[in-house]
Protein backbone atom coordinates (compact mmCIF):
# COMPACT_ATOMS: atom_id res chain seq x y z
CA UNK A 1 123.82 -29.61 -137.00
CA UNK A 2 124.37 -25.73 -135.99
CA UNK A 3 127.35 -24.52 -135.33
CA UNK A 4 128.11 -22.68 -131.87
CA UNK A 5 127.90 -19.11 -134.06
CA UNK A 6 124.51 -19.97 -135.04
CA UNK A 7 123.23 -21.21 -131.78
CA UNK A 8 124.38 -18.09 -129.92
CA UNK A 9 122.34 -16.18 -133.23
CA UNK A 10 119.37 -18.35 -132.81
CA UNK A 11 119.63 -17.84 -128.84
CA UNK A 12 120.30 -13.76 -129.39
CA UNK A 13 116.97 -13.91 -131.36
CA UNK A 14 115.02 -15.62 -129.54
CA UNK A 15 115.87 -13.81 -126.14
CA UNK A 16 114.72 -10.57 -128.61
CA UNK A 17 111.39 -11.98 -129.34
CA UNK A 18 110.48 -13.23 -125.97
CA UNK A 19 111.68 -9.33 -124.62
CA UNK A 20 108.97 -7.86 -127.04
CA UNK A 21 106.19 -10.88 -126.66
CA UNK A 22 106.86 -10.65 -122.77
CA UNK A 23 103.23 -11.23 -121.84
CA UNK A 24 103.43 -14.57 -124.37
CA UNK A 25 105.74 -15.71 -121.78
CA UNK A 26 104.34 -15.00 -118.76
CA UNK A 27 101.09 -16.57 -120.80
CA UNK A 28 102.87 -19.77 -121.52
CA UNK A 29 104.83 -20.07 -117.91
CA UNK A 30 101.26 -20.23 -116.22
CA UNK A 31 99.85 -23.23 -118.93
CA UNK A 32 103.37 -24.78 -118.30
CA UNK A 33 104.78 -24.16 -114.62
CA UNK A 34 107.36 -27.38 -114.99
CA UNK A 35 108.85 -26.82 -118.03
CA UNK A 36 108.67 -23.50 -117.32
CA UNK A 37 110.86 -24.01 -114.08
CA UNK A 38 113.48 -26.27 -115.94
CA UNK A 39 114.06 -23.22 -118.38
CA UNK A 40 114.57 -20.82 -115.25
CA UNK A 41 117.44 -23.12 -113.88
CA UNK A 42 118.63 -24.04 -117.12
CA UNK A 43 119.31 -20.34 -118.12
CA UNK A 44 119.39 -18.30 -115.02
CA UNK A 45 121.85 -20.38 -112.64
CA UNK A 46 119.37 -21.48 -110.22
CA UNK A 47 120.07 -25.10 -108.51
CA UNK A 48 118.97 -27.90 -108.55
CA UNK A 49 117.05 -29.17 -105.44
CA UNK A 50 119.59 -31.17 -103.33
CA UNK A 51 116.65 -33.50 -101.72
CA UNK A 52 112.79 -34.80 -102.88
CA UNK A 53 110.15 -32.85 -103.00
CA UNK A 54 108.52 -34.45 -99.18
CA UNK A 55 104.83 -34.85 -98.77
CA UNK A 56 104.20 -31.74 -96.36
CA UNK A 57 105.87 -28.47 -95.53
CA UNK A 58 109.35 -28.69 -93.66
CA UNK A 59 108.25 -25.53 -91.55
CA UNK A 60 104.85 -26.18 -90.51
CA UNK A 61 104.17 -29.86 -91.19
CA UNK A 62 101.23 -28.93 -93.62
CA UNK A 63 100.47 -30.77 -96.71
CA UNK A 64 100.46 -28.52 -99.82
CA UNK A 65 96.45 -26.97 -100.33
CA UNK A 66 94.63 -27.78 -103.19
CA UNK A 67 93.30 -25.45 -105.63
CA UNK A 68 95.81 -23.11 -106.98
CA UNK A 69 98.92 -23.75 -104.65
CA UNK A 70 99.05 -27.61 -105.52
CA UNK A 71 102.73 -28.04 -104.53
CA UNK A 72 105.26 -26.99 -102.33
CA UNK A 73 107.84 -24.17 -103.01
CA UNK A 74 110.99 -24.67 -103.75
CA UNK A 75 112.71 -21.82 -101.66
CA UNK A 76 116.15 -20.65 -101.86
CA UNK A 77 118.44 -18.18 -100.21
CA UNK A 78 117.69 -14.72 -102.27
CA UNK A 79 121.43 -14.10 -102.51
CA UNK A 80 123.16 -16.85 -103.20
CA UNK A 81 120.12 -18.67 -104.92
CA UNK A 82 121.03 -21.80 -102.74
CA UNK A 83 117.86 -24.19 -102.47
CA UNK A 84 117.31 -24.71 -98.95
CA UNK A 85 113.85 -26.52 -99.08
CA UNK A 86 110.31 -27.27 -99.53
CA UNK A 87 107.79 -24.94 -98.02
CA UNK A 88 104.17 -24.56 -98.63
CA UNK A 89 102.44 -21.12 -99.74
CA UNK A 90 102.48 -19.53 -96.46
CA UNK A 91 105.03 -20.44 -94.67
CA UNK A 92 106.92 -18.93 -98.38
CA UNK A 93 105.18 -16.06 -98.53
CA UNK A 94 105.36 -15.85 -94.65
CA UNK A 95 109.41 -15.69 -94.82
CA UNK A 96 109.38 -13.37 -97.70
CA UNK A 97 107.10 -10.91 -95.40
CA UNK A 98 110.02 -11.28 -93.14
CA UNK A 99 112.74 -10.41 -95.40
CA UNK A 100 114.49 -13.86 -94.75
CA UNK A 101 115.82 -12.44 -91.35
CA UNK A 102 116.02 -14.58 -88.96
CA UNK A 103 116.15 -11.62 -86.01
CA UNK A 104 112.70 -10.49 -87.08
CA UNK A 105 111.07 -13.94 -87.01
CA UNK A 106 112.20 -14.37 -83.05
CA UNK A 107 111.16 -11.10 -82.84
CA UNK A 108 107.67 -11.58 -84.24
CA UNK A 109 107.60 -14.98 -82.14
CA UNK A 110 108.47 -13.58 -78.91
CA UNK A 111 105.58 -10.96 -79.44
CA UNK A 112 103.19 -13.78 -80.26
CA UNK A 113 104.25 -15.66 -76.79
CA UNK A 114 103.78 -12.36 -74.73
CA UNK A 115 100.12 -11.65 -75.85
């Protein structure tokens, strides 16, 4: 069993190798998108989700698409890192083109009603 010293050395080392093999990482994050989420959370602080992945998008209804966008996004406040739901591809891209602000969405959707 290692001691906490030689975890944090084995941890140091590590983070060192994956700095200077960075495109090994991104290589083996796209073969392994799960595991490669668990790691994210594990070691960068983001949440949990607090509810089940649902069967379609909680903006627009839509199931997730098939092909390369297979399941919905877990998105989260950009801040805080908060989860605050499931969304499929566009409508989390979509919010992202809107920088999150809520003033620019009405503002986009009250355009869309005038024309």
């Amino acid at each position: 069993m290692r001691t906490e010293a030689q975890k944090a050395a084995h941890r140091a080392a590590m983070k060192r190798y994956w700095e200077r093999n960075a495109h090994k990482r991104m290589d083996w994050a796209k073969a392994n998108p799960d595991r490669a989420r668990q790691i994210q959370r594990k070691f960068h602080g983001q949440p949990e989700p607090t509810r089940l992945c649902p069967a379609t998008c909680e903006i627009c209804g839509a199931p997730p698409t098939t092909g390369r966008w297979k399941k919905l996004h877990e998105d989260h406040d950009h801040t805080t890192g908060k989860f605050r739901g499931w969304l499929c591809h566009g409508c989390n891209i979509s919010l992202g083109y809107f920088k999150d602000d809520p003033k620019l969405l009405l503002r986009a959707a009250a355009y869309l009603e005038s024309t």
